[in-house]
PDB file of N, CA and C in Angstrom:
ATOM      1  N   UNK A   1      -7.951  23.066 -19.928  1.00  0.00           N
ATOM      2  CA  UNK A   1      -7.228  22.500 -18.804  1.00  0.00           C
ATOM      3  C   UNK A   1      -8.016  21.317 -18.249  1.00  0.00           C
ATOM      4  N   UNK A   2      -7.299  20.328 -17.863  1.00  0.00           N
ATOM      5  CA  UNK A   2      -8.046  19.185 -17.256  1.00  0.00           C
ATOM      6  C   UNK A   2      -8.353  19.420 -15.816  1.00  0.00           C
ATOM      7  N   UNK A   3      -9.483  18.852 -15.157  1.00  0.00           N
ATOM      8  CA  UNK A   3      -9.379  18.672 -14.291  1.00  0.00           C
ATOM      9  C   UNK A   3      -9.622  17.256 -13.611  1.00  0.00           C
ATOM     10  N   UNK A   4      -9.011  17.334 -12.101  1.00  0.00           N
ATOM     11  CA  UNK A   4      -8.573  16.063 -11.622  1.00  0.00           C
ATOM     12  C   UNK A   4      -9.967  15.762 -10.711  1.00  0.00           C
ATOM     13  N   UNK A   5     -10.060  14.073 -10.767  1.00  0.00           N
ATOM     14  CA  UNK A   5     -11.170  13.922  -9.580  1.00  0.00           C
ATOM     15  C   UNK A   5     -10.854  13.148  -9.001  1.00  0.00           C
ATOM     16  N   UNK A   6     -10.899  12.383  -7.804  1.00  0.00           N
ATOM     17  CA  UNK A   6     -10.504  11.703  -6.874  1.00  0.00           C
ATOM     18  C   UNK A   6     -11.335   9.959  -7.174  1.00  0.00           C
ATOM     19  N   UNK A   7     -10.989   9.382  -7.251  1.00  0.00           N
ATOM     20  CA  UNK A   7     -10.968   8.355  -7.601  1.00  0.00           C
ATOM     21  C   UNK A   7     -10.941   6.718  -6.747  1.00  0.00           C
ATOM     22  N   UNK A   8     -11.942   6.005  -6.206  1.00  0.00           N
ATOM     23  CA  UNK A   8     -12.137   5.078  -5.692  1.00  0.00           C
ATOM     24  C   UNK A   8     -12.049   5.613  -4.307  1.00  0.00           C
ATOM     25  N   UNK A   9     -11.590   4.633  -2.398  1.00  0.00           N
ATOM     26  CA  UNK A   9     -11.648   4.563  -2.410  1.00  0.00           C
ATOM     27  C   UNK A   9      -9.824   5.283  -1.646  1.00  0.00           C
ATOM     28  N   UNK A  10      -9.797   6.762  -0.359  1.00  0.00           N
ATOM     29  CA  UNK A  10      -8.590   7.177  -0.033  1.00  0.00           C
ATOM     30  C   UNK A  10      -7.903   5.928   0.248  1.00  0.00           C
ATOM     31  N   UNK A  11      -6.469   6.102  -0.658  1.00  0.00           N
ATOM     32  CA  UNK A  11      -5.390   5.124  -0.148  1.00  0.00           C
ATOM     33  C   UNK A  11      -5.734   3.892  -0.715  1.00  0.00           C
ATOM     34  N   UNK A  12      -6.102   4.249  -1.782  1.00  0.00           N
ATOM     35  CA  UNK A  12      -6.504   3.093  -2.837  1.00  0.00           C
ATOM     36  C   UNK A  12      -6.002   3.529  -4.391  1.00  0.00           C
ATOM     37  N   UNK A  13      -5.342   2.911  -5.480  1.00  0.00           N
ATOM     38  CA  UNK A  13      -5.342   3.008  -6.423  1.00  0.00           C
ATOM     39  C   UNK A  13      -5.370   1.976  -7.442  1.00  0.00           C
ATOM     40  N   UNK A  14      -5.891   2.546  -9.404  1.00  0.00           N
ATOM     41  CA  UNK A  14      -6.279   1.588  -9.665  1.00  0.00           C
ATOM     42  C   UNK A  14      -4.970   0.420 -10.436  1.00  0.00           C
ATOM     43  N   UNK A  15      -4.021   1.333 -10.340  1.00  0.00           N
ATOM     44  CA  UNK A  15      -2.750   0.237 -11.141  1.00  0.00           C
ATOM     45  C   UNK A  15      -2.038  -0.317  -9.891  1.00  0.00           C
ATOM     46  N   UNK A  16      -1.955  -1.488 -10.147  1.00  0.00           N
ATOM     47  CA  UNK A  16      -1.797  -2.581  -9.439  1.00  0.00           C
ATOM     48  C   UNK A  16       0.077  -2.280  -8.650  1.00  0.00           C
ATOM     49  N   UNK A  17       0.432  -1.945  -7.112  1.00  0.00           N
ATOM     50  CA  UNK A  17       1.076  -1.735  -6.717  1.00  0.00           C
ATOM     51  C   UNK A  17       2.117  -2.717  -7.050  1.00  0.00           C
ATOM     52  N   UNK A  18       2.688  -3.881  -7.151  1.00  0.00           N
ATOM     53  CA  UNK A  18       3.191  -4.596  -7.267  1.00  0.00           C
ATOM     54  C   UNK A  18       4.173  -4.521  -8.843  1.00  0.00           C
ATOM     55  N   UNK A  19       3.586  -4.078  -9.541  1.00  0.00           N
ATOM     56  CA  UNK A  19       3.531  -3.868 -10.900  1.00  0.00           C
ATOM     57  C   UNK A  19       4.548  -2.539 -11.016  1.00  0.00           C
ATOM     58  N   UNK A  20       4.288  -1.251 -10.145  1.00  0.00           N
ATOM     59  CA  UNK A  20       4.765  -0.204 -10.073  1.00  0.00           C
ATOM     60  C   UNK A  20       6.089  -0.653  -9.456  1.00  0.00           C
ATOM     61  N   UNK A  21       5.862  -0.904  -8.269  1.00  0.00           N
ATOM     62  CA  UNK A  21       7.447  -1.222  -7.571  1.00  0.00           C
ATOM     63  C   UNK A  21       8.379  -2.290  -8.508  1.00  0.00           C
ATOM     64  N   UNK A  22       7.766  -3.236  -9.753  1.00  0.00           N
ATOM     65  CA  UNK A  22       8.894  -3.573 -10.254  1.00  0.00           C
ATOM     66  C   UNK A  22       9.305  -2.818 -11.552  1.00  0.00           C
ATOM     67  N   UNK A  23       8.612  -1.886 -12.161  1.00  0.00           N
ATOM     68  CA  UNK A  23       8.926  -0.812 -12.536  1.00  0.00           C
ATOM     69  C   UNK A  23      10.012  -0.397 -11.874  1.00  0.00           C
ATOM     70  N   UNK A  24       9.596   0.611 -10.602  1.00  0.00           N
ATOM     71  CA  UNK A  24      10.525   0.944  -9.920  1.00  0.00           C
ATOM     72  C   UNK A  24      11.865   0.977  -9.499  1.00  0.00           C
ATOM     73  N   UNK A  25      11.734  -0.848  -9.647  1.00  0.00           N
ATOM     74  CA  UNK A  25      13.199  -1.583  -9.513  1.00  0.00           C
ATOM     75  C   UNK A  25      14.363  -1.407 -10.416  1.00  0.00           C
ATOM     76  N   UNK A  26      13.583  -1.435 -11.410  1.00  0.00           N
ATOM     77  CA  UNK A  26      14.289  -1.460 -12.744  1.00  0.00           C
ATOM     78  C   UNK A  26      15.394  -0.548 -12.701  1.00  0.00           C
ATOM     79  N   UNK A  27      15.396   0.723 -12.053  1.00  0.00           N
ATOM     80  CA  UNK A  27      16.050   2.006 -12.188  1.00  0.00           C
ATOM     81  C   UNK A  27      16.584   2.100 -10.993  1.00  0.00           C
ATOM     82  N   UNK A  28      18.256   1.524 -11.969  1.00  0.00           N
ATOM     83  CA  UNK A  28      19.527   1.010 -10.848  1.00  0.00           C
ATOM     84  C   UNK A  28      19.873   2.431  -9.646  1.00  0.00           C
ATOM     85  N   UNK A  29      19.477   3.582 -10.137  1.00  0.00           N
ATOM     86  CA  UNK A  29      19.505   4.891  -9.389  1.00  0.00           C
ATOM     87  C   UNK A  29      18.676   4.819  -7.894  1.00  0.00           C
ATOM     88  N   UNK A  30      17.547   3.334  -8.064  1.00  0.00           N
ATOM     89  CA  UNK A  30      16.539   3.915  -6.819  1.00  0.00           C
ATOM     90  C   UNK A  30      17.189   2.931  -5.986  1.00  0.00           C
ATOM     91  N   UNK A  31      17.613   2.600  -4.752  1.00  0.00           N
ATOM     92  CA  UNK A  31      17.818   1.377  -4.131  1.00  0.00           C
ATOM     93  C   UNK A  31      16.714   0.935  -3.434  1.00  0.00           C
ATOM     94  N   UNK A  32      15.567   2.223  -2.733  1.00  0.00           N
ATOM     95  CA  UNK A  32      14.723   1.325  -2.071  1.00  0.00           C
ATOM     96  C   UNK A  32      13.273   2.449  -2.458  1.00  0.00           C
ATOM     97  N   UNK A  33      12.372   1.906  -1.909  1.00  0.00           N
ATOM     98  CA  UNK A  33      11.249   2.521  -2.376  1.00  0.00           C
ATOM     99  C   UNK A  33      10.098   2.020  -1.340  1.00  0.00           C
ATOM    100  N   UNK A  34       9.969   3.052  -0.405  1.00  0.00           N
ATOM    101  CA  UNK A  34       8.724   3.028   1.085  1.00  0.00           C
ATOM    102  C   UNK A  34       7.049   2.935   0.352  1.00  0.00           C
ATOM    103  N   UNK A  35       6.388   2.284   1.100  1.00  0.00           N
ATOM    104  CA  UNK A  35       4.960   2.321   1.069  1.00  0.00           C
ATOM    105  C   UNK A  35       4.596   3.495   0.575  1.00  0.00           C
ATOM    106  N   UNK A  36       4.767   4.712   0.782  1.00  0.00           N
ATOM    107  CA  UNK A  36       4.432   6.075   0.604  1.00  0.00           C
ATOM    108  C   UNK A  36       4.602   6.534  -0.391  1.00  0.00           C
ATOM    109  N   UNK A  37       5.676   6.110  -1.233  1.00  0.00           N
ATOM    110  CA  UNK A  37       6.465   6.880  -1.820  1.00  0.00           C
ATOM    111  C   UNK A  37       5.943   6.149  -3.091  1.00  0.00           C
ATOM    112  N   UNK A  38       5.794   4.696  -2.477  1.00  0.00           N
ATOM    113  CA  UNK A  38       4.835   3.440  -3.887  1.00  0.00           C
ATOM    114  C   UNK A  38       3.713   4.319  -4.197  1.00  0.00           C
ATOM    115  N   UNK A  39       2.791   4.620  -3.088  1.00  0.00           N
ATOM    116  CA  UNK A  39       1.365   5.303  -3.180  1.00  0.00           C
ATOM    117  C   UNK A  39       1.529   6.669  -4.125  1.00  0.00           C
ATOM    118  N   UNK A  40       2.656   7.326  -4.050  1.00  0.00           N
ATOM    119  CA  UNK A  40       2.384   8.773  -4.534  1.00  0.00           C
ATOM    120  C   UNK A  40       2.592   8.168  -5.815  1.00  0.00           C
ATOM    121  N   UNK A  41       3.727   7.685  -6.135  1.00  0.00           N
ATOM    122  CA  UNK A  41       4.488   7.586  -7.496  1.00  0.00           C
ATOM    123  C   UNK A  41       3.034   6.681  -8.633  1.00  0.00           C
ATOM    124  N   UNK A  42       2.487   5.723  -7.893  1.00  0.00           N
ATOM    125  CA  UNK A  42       0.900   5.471  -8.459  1.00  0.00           C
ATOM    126  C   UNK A  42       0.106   6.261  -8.882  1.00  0.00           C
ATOM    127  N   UNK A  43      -0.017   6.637  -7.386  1.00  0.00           N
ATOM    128  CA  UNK A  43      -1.348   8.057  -7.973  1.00  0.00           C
ATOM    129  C   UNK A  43      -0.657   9.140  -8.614  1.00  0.00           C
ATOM    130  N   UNK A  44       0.577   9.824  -9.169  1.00  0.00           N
ATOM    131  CA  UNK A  44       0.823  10.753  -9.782  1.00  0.00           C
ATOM    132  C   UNK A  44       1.125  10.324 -11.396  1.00  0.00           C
ATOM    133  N   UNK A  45       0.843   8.512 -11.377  1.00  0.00           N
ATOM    134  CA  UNK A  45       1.238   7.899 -13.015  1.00  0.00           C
ATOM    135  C   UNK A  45      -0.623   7.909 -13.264  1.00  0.00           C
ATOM    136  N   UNK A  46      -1.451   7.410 -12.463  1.00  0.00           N
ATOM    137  CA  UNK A  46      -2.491   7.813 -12.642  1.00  0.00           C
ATOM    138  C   UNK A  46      -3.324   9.256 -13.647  1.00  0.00           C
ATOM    139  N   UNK A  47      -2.676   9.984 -12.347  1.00  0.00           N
ATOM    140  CA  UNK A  47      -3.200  11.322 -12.698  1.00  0.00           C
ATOM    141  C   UNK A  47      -2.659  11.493 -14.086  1.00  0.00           C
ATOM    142  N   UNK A  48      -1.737  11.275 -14.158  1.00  0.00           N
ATOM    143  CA  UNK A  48      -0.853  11.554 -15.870  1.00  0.00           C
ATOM    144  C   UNK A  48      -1.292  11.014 -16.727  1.00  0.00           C
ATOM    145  N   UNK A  49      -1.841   9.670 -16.335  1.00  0.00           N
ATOM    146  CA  UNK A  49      -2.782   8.457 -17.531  1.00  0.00           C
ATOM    147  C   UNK A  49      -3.847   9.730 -17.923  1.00  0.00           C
ATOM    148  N   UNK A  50      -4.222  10.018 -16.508  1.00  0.00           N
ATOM    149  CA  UNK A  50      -6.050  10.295 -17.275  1.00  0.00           C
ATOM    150  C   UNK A  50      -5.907  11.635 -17.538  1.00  0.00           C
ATOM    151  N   UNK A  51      -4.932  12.543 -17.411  1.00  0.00           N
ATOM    152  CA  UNK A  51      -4.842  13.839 -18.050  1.00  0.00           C
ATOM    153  C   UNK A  51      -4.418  13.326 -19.439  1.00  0.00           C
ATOM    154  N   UNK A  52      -3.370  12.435 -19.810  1.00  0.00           N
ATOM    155  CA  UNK A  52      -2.981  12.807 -21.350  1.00  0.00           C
ATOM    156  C   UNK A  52      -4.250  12.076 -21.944  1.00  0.00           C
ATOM    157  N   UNK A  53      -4.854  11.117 -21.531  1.00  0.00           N
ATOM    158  CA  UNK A  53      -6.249  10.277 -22.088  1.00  0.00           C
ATOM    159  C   UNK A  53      -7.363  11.639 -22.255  1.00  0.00           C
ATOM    160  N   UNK A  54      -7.717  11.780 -21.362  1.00  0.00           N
ATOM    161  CA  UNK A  54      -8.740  13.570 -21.657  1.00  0.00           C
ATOM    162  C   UNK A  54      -8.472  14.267 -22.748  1.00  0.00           C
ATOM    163  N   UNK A  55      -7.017  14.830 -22.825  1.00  0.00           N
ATOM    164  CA  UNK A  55      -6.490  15.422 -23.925  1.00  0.00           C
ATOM    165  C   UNK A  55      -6.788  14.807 -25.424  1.00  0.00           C
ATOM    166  N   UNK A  56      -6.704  13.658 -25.254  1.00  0.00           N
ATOM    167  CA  UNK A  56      -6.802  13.277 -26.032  1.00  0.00           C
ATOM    168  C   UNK A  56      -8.248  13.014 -26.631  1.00  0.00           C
ATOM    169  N   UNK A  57      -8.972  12.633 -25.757  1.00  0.00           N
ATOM    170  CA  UNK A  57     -10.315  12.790 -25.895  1.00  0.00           C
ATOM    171  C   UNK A  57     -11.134  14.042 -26.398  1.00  0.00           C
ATOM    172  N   UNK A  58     -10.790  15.212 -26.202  1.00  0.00           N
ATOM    173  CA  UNK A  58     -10.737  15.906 -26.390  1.00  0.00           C
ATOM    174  C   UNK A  58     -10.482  16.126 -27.804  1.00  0.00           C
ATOM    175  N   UNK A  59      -9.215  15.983 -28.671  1.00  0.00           N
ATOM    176  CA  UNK A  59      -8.643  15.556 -30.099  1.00  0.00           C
ATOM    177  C   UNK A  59      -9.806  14.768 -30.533  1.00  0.00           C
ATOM    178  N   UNK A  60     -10.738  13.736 -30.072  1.00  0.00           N
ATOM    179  CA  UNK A  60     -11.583  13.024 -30.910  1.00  0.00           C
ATOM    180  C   UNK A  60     -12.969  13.730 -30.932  1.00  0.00           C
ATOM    181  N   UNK A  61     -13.079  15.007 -29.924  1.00  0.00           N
ATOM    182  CA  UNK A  61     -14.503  14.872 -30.104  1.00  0.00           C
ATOM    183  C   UNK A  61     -14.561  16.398 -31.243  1.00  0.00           C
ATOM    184  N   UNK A  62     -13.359  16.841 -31.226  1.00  0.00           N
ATOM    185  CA  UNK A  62     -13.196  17.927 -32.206  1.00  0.00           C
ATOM    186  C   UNK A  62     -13.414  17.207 -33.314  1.00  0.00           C
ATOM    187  N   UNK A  63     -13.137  15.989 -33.540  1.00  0.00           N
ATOM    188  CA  UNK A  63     -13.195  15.538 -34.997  1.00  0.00           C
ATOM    189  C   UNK A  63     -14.781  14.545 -35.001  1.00  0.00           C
ATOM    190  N   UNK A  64     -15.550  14.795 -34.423  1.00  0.00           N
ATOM    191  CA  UNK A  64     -16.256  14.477 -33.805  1.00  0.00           C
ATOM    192  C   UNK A  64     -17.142  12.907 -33.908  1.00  0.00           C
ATOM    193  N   UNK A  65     -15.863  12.074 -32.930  1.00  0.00           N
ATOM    194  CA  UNK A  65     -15.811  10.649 -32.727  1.00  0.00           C
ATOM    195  C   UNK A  65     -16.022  10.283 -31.270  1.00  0.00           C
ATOM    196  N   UNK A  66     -16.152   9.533 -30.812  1.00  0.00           N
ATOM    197  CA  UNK A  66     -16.472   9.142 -29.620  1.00  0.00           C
ATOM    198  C   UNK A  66     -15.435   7.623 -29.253  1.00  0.00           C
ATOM    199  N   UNK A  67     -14.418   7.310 -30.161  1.00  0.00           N
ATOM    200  CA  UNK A  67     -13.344   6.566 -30.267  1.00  0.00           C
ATOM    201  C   UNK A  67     -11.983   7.632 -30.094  1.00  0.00           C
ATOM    202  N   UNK A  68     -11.255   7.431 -29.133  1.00  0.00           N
ATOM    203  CA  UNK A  68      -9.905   8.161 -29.218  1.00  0.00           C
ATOM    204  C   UNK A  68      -8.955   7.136 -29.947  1.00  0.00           C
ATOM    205  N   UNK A  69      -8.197   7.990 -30.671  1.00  0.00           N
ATOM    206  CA  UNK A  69      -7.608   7.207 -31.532  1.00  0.00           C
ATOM    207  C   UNK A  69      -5.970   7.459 -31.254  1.00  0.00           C
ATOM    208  N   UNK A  70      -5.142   6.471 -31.774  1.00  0.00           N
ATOM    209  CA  UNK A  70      -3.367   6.607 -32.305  1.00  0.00           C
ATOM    210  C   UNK A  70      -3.465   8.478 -32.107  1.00  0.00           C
ATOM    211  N   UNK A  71      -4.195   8.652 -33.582  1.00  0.00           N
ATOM    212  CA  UNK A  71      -3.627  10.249 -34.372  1.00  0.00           C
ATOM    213  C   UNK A  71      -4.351  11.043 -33.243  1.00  0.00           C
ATOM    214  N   UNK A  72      -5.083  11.322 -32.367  1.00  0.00           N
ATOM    215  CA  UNK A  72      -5.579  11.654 -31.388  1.00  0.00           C
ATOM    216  C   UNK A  72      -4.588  12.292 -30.167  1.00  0.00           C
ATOM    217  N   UNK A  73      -4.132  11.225 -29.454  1.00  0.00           N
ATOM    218  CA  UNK A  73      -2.933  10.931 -28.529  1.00  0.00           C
ATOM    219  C   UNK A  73      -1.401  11.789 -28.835  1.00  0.00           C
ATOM    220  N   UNK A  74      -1.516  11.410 -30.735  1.00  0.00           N
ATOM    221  CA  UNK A  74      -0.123  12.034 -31.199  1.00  0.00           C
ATOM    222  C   UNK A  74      -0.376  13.247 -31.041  1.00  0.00           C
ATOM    223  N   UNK A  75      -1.527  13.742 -31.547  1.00  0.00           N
ATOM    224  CA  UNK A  75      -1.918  15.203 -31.359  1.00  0.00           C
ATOM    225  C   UNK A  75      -2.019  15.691 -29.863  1.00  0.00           C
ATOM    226  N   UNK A  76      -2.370  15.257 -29.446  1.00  0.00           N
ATOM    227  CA  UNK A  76      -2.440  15.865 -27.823  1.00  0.00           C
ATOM    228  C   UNK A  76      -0.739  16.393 -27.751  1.00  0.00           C
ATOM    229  N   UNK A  77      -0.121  14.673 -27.548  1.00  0.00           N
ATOM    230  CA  UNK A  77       1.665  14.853 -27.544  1.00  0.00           C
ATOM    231  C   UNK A  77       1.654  16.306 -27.984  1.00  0.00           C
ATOM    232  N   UNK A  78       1.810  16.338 -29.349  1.00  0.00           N
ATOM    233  CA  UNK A  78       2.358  17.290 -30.185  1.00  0.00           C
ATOM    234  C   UNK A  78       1.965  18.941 -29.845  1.00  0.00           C
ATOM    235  N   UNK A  79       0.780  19.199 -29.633  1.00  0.00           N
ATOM    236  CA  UNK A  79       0.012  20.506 -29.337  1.00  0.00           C
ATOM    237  C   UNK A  79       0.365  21.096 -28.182  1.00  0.00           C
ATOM    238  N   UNK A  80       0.153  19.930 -26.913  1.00  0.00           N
ATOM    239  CA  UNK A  80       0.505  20.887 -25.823  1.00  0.00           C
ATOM    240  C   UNK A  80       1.715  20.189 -25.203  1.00  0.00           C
ATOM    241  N   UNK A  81       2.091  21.667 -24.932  1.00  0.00           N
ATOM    242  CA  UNK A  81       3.706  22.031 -24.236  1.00  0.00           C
ATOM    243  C   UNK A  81       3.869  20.851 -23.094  1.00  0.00           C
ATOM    244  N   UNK A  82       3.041  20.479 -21.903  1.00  0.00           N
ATOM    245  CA  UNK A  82       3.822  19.645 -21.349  1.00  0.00           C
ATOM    246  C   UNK A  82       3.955  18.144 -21.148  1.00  0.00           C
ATOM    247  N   UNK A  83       3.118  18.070 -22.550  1.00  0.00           N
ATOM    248  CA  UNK A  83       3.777  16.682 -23.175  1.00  0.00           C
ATOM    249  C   UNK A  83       4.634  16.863 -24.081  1.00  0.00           C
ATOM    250  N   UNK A  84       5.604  17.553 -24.368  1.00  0.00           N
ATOM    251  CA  UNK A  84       6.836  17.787 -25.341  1.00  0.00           C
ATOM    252  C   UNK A  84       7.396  16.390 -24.796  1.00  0.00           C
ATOM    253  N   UNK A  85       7.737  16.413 -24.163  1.00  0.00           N
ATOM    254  CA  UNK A  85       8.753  14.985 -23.904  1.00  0.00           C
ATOM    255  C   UNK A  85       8.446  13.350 -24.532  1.00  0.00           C
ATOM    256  N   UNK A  86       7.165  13.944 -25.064  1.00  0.00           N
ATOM    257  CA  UNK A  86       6.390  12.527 -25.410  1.00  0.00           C
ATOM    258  C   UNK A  86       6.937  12.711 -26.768  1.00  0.00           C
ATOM    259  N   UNK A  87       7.567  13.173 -27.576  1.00  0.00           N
ATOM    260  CA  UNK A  87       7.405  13.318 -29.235  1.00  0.00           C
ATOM    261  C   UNK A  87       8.135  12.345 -29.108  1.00  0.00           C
ATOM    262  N   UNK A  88       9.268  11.403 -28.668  1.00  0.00           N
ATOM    263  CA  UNK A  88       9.574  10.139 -28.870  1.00  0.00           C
ATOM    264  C   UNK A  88       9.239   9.292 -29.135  1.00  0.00           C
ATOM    265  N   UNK A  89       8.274   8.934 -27.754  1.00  0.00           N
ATOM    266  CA  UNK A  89       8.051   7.801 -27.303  1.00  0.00           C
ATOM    267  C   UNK A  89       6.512   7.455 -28.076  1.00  0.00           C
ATOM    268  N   UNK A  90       5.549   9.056 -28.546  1.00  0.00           N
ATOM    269  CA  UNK A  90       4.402   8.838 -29.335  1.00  0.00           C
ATOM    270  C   UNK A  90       4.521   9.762 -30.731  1.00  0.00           C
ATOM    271  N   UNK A  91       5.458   8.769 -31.818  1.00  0.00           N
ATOM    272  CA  UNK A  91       5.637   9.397 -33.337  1.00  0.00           C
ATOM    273  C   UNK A  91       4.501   9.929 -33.967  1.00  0.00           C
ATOM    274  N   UNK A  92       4.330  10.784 -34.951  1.00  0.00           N
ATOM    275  CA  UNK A  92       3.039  10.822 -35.368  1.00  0.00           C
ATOM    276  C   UNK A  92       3.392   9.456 -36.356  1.00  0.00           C
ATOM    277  N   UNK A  93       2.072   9.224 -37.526  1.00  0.00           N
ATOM    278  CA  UNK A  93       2.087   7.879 -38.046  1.00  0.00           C
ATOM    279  C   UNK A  93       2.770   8.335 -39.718  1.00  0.00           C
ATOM    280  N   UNK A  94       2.852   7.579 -40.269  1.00  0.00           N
ATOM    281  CA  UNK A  94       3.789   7.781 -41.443  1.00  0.00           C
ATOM    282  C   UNK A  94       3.069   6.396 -42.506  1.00  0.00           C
ATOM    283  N   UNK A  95       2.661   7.198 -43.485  1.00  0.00           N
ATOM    284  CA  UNK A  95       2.082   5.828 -44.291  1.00  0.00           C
ATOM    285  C   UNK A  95       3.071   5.814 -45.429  1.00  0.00           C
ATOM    286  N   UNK A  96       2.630   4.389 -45.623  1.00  0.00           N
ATOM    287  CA  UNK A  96       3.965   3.550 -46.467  1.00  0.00           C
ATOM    288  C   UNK A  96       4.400   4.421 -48.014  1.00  0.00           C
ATOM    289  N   UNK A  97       3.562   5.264 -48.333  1.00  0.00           N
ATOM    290  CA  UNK A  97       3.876   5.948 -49.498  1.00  0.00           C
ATOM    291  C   UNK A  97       4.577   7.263 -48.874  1.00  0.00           C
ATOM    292  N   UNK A  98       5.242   7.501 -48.133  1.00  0.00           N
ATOM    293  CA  UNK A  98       5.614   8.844 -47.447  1.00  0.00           C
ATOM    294  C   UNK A  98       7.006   7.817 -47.139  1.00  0.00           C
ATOM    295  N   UNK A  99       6.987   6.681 -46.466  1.00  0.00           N
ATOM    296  CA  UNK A  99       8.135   5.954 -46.639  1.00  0.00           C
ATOM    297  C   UNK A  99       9.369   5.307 -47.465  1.00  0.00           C
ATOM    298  N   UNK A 100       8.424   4.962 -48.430  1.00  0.00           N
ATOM    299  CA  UNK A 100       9.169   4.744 -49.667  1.00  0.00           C
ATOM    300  C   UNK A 100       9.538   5.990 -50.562  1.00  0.00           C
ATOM    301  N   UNK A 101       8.917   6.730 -50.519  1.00  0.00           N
ATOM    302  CA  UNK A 101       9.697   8.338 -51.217  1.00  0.00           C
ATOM    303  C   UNK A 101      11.059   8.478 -50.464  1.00  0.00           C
ATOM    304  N   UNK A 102      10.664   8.733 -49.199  1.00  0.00           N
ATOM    305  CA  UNK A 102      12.440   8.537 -48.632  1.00  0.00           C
ATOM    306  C   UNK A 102      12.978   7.638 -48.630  1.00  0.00           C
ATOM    307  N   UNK A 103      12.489   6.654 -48.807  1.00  0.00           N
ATOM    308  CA  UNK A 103      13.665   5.719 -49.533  1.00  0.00           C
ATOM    309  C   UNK A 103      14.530   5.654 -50.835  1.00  0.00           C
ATOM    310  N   UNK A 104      13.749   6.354 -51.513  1.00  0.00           N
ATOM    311  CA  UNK A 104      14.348   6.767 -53.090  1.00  0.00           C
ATOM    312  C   UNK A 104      15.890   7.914 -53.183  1.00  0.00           C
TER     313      UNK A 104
END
């Protein structure tokens, strides 16, 4: 299990607010979006960065590297349950001879 640590610096975070709220925008569902609500939605993409990054870290030092890698990340995705939602968005990798067989 990861654990969380507090980071910089209360009422401070490190991805750039501006950046988030046009994220934010994007998603015709939200119409408006308060100071507060900027701050949580930051610090809870945060917390999510550096939990699935750990995990993953974790995947490299089992193989025992000190580089987290692609196949690393996929593995985290893949292993634990509440990154299921990630098997989309992080494929495992597929080399070109595994490609061209299904192409045949």
């Amino acid at each position: 299990m990861v654990r969380f640590e507090a980071h910089g610096a209360p009422g401070s975070s490190t991805l750039p607010a501006a950046r988030v709220r046009r994220i934010i925008k994007e998603d015709k569902d939200i119409f408006a979006c308060g100071s507060d609500s900027l701050y949580l939605i930051t610090r809870a993409t945060e917390f999510f960065i550096d939990s699935l990054v750990r995990e993953g870290y974790e995947f490299s030092r089992l193989e025992k590297r000190k580089t987290v890698q692609y196949k690393d990340m996929v593995k985290a995705a893949q292993s634990i349950e509440q990154y299921d939602f990630l098997g989309d968005i992080i494929p495992p990798t597929v080399t070109l001879k595994k490609t061209a067989d299904k192409s045949k």
